[in-house]
PDB file of N, CA and C in Angstrom:
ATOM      1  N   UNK A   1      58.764 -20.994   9.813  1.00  0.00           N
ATOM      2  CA  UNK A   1      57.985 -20.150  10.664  1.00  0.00           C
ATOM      3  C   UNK A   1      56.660 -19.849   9.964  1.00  0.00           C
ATOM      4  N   UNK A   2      55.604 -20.264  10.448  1.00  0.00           N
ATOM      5  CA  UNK A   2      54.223 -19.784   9.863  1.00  0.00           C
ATOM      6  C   UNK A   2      53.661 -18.524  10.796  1.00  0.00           C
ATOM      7  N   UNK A   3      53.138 -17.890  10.132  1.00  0.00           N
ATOM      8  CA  UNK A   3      52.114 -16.922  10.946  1.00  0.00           C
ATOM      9  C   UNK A   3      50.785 -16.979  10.426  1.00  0.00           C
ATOM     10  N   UNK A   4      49.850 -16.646  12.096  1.00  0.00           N
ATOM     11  CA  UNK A   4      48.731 -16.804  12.086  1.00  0.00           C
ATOM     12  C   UNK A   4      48.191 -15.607  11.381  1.00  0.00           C
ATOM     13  N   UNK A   5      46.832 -15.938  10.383  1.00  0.00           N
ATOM     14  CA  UNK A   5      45.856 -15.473   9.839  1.00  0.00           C
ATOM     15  C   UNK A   5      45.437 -14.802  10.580  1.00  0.00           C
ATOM     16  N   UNK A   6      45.272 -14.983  11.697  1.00  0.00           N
ATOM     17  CA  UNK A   6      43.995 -14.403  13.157  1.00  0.00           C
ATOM     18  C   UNK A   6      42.880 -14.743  12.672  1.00  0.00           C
ATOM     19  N   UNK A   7      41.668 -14.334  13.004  1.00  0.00           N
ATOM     20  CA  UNK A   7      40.371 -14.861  12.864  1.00  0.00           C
ATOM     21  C   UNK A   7      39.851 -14.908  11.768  1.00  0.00           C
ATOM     22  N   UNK A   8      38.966 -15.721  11.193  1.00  0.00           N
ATOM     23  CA  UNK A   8      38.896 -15.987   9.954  1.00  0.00           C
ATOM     24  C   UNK A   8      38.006 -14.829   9.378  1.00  0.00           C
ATOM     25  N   UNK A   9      37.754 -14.161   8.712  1.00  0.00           N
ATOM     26  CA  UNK A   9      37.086 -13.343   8.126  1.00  0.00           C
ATOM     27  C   UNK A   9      36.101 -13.767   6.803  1.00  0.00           C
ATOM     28  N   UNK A  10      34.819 -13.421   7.712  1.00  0.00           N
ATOM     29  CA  UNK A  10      33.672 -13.432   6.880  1.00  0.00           C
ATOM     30  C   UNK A  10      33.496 -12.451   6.357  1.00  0.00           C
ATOM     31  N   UNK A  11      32.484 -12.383   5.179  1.00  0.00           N
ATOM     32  CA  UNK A  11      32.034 -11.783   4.710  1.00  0.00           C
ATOM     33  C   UNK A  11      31.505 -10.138   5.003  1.00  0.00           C
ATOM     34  N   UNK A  12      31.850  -9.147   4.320  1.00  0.00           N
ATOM     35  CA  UNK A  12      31.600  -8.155   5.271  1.00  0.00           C
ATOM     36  C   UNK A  12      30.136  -7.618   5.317  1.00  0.00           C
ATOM     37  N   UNK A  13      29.786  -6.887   6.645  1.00  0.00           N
ATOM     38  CA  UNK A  13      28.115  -6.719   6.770  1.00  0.00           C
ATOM     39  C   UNK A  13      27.768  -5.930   5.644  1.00  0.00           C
ATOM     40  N   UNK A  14      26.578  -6.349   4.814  1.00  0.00           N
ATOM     41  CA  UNK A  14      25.343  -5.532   4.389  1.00  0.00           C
ATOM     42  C   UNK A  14      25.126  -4.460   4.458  1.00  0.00           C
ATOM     43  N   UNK A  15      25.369  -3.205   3.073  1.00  0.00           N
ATOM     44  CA  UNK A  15      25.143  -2.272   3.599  1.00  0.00           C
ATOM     45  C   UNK A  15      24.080  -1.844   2.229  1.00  0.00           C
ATOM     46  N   UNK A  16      22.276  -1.929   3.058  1.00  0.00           N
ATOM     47  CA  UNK A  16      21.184  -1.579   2.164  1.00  0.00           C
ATOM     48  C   UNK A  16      21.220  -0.340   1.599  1.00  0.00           C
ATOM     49  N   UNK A  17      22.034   0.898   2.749  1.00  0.00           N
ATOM     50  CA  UNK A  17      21.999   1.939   2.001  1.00  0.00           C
ATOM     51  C   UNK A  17      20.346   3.014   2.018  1.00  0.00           C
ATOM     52  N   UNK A  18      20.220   3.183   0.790  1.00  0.00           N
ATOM     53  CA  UNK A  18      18.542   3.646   1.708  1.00  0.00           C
ATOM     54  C   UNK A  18      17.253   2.660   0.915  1.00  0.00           C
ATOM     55  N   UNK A  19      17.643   1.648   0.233  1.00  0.00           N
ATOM     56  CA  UNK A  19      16.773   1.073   0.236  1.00  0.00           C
ATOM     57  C   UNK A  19      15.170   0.806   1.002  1.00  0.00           C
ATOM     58  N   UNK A  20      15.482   0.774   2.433  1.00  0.00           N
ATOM     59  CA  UNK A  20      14.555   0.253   3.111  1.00  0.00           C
ATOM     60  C   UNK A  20      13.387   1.974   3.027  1.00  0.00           C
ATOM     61  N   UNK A  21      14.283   2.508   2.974  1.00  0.00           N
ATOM     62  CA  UNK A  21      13.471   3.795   2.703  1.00  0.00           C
ATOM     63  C   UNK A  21      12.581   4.581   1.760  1.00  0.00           C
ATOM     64  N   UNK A  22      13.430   3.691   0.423  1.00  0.00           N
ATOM     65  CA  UNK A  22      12.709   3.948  -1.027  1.00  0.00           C
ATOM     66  C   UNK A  22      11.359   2.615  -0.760  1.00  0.00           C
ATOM     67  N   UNK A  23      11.646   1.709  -0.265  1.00  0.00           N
ATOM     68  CA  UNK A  23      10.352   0.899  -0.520  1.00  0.00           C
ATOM     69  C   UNK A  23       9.382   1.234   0.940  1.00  0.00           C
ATOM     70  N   UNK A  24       9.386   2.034   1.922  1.00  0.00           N
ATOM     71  CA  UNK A  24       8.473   2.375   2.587  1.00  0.00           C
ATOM     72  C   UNK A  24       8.005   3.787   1.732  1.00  0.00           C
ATOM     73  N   UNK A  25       8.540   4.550   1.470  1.00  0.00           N
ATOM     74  CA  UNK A  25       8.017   5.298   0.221  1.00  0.00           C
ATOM     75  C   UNK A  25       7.107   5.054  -0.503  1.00  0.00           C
ATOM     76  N   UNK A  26       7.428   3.864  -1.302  1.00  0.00           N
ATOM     77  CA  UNK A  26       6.502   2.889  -2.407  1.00  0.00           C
ATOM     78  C   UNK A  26       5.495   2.828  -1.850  1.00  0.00           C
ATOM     79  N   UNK A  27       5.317   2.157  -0.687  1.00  0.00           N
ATOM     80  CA  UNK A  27       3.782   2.057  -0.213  1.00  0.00           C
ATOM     81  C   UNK A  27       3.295   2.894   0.121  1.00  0.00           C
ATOM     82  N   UNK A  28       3.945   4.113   0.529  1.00  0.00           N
ATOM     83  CA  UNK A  28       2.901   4.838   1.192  1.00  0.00           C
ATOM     84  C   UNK A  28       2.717   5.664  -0.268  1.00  0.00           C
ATOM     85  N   UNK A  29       2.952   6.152  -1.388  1.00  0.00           N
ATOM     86  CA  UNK A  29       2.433   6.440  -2.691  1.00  0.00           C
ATOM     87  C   UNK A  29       1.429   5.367  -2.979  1.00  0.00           C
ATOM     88  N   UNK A  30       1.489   3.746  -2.487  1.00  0.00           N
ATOM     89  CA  UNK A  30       0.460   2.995  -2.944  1.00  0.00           C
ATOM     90  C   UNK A  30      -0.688   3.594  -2.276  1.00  0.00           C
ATOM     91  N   UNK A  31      -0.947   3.843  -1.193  1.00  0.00           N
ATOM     92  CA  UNK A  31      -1.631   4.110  -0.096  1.00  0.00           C
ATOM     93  C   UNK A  31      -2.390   5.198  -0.743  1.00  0.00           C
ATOM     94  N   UNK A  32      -1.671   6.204  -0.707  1.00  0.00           N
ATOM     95  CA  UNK A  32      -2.023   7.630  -1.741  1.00  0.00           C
ATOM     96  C   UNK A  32      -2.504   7.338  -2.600  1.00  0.00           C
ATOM     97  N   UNK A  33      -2.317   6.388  -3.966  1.00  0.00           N
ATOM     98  CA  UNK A  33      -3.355   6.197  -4.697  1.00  0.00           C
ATOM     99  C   UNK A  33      -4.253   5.408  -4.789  1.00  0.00           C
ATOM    100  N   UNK A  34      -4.238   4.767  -3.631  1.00  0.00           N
ATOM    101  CA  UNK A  34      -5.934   3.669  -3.300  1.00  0.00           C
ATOM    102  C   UNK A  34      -6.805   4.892  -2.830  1.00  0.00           C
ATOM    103  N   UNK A  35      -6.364   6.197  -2.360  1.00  0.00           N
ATOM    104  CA  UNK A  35      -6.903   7.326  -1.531  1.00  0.00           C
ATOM    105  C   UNK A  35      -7.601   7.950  -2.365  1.00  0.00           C
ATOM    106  N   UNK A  36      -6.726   8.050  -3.730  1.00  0.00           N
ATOM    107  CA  UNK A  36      -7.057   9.118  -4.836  1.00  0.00           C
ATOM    108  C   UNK A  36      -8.038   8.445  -5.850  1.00  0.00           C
ATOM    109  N   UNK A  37      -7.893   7.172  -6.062  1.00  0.00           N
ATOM    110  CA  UNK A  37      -8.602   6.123  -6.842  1.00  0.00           C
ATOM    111  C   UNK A  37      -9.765   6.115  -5.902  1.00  0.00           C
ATOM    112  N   UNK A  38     -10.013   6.214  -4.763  1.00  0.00           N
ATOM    113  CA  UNK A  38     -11.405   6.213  -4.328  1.00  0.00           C
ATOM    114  C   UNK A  38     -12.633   7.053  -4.411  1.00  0.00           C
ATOM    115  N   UNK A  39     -11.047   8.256  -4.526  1.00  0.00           N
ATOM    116  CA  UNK A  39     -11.870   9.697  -4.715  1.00  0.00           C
ATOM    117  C   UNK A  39     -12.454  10.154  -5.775  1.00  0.00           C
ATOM    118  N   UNK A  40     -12.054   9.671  -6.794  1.00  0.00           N
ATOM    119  CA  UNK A  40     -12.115   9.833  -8.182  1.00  0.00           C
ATOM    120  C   UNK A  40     -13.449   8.578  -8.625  1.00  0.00           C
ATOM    121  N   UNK A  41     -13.537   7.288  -7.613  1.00  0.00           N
ATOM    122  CA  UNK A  41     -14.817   6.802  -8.346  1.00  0.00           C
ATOM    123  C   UNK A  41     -16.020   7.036  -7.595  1.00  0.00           C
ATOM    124  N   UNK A  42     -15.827   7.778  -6.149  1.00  0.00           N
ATOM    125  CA  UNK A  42     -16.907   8.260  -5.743  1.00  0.00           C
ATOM    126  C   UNK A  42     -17.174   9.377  -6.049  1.00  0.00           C
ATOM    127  N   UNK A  43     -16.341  10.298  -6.730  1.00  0.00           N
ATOM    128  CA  UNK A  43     -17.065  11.404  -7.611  1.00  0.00           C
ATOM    129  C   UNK A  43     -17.543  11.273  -8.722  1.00  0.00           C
ATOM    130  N   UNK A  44     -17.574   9.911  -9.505  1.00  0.00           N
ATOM    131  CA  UNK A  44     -18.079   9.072 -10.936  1.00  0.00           C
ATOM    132  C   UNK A  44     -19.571   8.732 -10.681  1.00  0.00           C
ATOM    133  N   UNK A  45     -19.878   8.369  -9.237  1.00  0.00           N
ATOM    134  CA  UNK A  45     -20.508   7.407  -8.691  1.00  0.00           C
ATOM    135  C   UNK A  45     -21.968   8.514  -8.280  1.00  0.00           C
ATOM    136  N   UNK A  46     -20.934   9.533  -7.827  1.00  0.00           N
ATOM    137  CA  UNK A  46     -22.212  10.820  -7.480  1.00  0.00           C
ATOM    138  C   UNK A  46     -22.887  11.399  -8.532  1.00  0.00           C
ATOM    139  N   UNK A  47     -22.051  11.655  -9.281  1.00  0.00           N
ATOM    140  CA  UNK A  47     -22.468  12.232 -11.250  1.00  0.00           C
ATOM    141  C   UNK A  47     -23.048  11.217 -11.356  1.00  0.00           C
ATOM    142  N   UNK A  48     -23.281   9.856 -11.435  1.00  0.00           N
ATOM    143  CA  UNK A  48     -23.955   8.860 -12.023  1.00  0.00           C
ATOM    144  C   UNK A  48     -24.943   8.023 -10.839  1.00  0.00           C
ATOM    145  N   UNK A  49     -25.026   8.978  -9.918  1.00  0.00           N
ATOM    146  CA  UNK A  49     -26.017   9.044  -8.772  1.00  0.00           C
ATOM    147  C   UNK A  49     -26.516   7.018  -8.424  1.00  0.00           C
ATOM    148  N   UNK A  50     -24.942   6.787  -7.950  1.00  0.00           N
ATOM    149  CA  UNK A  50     -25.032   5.518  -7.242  1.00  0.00           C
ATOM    150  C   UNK A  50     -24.729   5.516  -6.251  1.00  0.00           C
ATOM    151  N   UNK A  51     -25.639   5.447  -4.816  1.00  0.00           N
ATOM    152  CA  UNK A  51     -24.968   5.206  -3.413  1.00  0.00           C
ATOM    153  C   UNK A  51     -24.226   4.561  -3.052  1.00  0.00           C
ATOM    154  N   UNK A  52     -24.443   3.634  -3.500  1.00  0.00           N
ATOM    155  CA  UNK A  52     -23.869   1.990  -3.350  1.00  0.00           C
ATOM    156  C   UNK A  52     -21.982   2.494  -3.601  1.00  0.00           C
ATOM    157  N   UNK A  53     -21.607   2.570  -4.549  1.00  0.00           N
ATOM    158  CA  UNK A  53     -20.281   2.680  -5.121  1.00  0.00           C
ATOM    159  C   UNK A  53     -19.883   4.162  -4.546  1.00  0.00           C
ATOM    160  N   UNK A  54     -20.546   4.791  -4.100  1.00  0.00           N
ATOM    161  CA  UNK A  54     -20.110   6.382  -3.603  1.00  0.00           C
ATOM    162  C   UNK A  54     -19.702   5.773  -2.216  1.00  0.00           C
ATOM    163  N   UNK A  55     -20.677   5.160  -1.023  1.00  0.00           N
ATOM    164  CA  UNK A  55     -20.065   4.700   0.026  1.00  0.00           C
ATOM    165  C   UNK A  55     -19.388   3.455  -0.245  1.00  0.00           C
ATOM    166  N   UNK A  56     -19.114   2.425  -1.269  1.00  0.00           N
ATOM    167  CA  UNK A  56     -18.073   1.649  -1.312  1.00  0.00           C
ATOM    168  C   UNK A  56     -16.708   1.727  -1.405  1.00  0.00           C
ATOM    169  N   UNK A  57     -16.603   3.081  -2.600  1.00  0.00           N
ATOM    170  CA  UNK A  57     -15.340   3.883  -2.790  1.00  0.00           C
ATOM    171  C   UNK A  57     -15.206   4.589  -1.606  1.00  0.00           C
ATOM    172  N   UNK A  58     -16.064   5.571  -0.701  1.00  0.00           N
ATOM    173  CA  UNK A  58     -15.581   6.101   0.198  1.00  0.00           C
ATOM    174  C   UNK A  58     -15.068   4.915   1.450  1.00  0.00           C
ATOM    175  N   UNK A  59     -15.341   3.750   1.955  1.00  0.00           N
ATOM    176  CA  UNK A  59     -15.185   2.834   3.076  1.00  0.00           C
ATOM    177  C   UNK A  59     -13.491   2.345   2.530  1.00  0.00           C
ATOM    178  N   UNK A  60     -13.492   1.998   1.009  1.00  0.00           N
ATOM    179  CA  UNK A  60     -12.002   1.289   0.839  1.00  0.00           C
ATOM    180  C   UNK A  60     -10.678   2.959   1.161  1.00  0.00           C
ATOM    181  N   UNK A  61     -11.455   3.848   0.681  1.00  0.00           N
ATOM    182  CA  UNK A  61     -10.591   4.590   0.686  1.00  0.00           C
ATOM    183  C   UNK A  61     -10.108   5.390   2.757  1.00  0.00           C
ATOM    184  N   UNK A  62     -11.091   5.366   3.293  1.00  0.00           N
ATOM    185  CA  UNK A  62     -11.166   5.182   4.720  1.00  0.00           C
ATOM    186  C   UNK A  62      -9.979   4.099   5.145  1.00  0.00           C
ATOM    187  N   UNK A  63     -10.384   2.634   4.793  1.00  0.00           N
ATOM    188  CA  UNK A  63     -10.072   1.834   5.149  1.00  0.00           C
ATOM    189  C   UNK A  63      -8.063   1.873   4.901  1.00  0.00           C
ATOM    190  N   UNK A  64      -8.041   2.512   3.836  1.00  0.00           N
ATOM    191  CA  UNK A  64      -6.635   2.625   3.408  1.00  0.00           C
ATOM    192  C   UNK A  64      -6.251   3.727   4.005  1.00  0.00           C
ATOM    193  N   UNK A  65      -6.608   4.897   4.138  1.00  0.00           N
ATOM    194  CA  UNK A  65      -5.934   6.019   4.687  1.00  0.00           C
ATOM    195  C   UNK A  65      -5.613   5.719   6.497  1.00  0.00           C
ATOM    196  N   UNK A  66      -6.456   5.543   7.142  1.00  0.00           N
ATOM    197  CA  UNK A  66      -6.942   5.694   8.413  1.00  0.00           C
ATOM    198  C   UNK A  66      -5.540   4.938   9.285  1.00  0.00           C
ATOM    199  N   UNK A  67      -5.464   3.266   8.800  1.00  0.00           N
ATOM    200  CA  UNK A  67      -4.370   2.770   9.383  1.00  0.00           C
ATOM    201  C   UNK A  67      -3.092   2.774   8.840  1.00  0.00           C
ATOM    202  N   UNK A  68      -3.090   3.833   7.671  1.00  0.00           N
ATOM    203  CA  UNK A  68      -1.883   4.014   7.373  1.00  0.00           C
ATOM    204  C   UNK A  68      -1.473   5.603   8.404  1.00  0.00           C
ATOM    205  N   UNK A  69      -1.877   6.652   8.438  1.00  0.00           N
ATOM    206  CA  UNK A  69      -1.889   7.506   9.568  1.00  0.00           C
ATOM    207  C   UNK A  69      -1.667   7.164  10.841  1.00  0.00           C
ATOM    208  N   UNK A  70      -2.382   6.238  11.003  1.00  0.00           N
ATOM    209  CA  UNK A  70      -2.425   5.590  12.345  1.00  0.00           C
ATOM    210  C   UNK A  70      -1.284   5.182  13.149  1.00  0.00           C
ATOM    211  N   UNK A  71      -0.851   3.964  11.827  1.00  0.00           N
ATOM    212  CA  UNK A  71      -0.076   3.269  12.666  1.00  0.00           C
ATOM    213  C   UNK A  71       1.084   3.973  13.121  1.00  0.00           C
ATOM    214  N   UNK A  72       1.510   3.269  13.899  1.00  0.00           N
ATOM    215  CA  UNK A  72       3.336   3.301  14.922  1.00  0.00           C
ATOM    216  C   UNK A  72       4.407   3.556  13.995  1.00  0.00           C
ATOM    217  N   UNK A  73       5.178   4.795  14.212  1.00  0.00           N
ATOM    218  CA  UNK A  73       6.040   5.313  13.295  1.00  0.00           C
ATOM    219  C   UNK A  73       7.312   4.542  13.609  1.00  0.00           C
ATOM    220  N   UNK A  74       7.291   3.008  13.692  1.00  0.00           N
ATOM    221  CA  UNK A  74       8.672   2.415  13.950  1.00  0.00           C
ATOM    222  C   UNK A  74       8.862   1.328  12.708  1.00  0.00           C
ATOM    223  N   UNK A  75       7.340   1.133  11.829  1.00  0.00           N
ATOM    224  CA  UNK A  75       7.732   0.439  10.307  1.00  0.00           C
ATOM    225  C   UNK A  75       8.094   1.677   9.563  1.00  0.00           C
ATOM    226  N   UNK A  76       9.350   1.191   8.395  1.00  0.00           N
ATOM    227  CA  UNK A  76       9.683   1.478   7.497  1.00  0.00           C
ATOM    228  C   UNK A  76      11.016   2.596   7.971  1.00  0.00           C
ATOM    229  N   UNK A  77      11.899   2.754   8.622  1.00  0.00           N
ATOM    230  CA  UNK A  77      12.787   3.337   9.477  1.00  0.00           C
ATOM    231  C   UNK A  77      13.957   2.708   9.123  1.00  0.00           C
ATOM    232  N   UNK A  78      15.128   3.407   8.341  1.00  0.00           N
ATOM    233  CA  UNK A  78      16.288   3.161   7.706  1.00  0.00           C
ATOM    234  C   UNK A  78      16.880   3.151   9.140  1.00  0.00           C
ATOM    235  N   UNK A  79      17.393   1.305   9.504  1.00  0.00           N
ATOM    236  CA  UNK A  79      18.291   0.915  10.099  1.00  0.00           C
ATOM    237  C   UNK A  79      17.429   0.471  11.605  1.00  0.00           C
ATOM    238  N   UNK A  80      16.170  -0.023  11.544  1.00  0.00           N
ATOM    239  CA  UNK A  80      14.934  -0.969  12.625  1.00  0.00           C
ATOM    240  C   UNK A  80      15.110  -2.401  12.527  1.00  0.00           C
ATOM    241  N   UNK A  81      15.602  -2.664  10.814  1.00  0.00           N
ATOM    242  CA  UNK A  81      15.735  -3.994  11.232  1.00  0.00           C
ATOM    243  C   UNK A  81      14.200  -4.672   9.836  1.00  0.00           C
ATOM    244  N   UNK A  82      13.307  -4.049  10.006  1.00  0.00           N
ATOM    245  CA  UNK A  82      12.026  -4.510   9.326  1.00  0.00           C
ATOM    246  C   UNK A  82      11.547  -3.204   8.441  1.00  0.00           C
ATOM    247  N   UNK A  83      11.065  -3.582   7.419  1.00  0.00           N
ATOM    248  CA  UNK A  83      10.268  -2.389   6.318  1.00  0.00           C
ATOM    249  C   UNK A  83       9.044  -2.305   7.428  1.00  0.00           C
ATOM    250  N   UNK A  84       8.172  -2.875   7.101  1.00  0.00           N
ATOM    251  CA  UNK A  84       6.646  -2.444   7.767  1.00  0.00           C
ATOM    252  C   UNK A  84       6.307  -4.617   8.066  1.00  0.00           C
ATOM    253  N   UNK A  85       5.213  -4.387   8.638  1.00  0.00           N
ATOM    254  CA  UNK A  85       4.681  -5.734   9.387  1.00  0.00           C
ATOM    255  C   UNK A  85       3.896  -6.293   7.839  1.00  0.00           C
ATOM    256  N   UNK A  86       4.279  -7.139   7.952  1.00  0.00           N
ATOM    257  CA  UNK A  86       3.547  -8.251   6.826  1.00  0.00           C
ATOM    258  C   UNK A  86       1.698  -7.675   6.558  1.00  0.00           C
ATOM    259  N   UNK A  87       1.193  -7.890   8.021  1.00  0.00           N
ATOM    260  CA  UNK A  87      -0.236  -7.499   8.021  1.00  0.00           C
ATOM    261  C   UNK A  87      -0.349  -5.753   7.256  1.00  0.00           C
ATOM    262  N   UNK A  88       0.697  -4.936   7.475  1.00  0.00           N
ATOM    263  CA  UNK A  88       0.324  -3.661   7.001  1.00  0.00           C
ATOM    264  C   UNK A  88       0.137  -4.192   5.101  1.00  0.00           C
ATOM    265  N   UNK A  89       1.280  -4.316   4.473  1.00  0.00           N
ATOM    266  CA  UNK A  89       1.191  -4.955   3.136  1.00  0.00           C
ATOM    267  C   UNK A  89       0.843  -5.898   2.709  1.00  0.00           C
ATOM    268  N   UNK A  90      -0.446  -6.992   3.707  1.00  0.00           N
ATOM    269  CA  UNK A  90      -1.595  -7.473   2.905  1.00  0.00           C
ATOM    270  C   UNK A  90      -2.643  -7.151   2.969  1.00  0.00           C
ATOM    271  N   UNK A  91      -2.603  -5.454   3.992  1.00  0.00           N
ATOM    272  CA  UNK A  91      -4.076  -4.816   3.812  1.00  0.00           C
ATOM    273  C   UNK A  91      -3.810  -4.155   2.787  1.00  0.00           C
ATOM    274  N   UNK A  92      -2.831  -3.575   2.664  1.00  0.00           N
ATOM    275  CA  UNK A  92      -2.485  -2.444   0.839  1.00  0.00           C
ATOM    276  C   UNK A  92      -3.038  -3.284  -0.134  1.00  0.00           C
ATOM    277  N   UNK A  93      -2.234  -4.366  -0.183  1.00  0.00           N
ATOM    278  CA  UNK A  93      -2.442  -5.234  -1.500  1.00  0.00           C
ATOM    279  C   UNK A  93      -4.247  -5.724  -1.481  1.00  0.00           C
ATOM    280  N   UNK A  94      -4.942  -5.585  -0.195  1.00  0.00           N
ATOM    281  CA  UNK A  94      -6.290  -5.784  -0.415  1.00  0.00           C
ATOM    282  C   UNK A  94      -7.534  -4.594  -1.020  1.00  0.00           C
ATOM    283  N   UNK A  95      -7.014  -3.569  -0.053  1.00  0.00           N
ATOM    284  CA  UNK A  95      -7.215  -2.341  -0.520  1.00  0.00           C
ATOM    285  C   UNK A  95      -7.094  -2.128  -1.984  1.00  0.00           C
ATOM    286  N   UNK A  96      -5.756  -2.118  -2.495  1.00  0.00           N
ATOM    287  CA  UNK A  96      -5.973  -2.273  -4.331  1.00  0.00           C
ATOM    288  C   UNK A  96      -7.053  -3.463  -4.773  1.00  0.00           C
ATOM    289  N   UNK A  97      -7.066  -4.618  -4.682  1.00  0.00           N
ATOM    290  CA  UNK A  97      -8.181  -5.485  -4.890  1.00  0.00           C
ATOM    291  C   UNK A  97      -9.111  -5.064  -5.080  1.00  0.00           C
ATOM    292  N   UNK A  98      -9.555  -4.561  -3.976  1.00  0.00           N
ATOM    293  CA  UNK A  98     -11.193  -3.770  -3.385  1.00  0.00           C
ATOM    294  C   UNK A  98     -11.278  -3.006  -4.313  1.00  0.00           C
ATOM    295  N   UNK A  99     -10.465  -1.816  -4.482  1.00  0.00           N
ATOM    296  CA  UNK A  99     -10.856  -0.881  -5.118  1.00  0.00           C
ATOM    297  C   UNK A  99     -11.065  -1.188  -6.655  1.00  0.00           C
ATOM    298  N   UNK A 100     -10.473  -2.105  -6.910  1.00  0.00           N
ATOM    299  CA  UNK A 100     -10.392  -2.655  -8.514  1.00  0.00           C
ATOM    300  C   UNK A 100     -12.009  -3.166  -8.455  1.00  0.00           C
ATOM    301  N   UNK A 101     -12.153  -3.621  -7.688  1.00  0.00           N
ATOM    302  CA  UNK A 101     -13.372  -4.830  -7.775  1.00  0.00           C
ATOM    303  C   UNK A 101     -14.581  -3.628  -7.694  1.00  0.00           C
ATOM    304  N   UNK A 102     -14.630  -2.850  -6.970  1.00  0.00           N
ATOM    305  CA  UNK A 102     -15.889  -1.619  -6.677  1.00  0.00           C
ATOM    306  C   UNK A 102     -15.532  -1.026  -8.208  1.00  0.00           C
ATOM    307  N   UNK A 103     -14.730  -1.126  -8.204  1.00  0.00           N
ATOM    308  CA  UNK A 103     -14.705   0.299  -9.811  1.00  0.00           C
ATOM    309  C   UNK A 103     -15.202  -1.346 -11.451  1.00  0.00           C
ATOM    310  N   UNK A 104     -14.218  -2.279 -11.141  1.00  0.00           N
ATOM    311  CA  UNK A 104     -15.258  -3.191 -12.117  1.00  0.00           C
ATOM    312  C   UNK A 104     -16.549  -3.016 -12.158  1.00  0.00           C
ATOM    313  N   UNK A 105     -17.365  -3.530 -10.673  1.00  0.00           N
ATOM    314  CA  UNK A 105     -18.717  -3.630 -10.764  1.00  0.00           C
ATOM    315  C   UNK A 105     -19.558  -2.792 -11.126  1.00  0.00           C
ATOM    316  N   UNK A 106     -18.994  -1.079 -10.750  1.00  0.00           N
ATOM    317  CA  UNK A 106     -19.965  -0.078 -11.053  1.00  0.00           C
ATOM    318  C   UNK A 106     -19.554   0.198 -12.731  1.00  0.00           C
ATOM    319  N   UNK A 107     -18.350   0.027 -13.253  1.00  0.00           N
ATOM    320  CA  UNK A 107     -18.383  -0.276 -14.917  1.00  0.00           C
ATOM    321  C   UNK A 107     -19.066  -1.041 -15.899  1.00  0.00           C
ATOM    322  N   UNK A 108     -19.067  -2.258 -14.982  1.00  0.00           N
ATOM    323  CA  UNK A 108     -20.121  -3.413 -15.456  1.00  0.00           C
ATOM    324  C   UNK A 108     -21.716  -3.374 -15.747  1.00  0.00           C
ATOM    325  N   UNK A 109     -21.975  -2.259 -14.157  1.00  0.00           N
ATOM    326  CA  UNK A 109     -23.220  -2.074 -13.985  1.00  0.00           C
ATOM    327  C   UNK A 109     -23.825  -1.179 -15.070  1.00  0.00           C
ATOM    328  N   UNK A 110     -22.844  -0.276 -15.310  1.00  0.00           N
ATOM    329  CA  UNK A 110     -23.303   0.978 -16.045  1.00  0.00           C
ATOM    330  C   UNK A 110     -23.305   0.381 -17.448  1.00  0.00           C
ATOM    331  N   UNK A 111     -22.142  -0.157 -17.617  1.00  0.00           N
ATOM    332  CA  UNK A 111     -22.574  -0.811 -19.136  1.00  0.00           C
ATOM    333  C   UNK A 111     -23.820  -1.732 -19.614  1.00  0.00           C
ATOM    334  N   UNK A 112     -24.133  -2.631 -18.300  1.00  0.00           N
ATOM    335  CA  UNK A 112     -25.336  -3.392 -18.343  1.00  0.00           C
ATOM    336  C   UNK A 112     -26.363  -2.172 -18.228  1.00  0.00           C
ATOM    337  N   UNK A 113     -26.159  -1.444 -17.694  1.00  0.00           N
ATOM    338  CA  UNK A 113     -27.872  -0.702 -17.454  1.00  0.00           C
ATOM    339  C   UNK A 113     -27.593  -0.070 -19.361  1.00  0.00           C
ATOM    340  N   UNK A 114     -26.981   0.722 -20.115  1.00  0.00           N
ATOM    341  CA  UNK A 114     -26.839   1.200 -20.807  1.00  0.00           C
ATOM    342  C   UNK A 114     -27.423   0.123 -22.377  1.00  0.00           C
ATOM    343  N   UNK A 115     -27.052  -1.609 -22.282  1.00  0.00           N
ATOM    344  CA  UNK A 115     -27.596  -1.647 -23.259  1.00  0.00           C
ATOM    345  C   UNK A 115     -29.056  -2.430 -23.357  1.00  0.00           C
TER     346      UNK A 115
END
């Protein structure tokens, strides 16, 4: 006499837990400090009376706050399915770029004007 197994049993579902929650977190602290890093070199920029880098730092830091506020509160939601849209985290990751690159140049500049 054999008896049936019944249905074969896979693997059991995935459970992330709050993962998806700690890394929408992450970005939006990234977000926060492209915000704070802007703020901090357009107040460098005013003491050292450069327009240029005062509205460059202020546009990246715009640029980062604005569509992070903005967007649709359905990225980053423990149990949606998706963290956030690809396009949201290759404007972050540009935003840091930017801001690296405005704070190089006005370092560069100042050191070149200085010797």
């Amino acid at each position: 006499m054999t008896t049936d197994p019944g249905p074969a049993a896979g693997p059991p579902p995935r459970d992330e837990g709050l993962q998806p929650e700690r890394t929408a977190l992450s970005w939006q602290r990234t977000v926060l400090g492209v915000v704070l890093g802007s703020l901090v070199l357009a107040g460098a920029g005013l003491r050292a009376g450069s327009t240029v880098t005062v509205c460059a730092a202020a546009a990246v830091g715009v640029l980062a706050l604005v569509p992070a506020v903005l967007r649709a509160p359905s990225g980053g939601l423990p149990g949606d399915g998706r963290l956030h849209s690809f396009a949201f985290l290759v404007r972050v990751v540009a935003l840091v770029v930017a801001l690296a690159l405005v704070g190089a140049v006005w370092a560069f500049g100042r050191g070149a004007g200085a010797a």
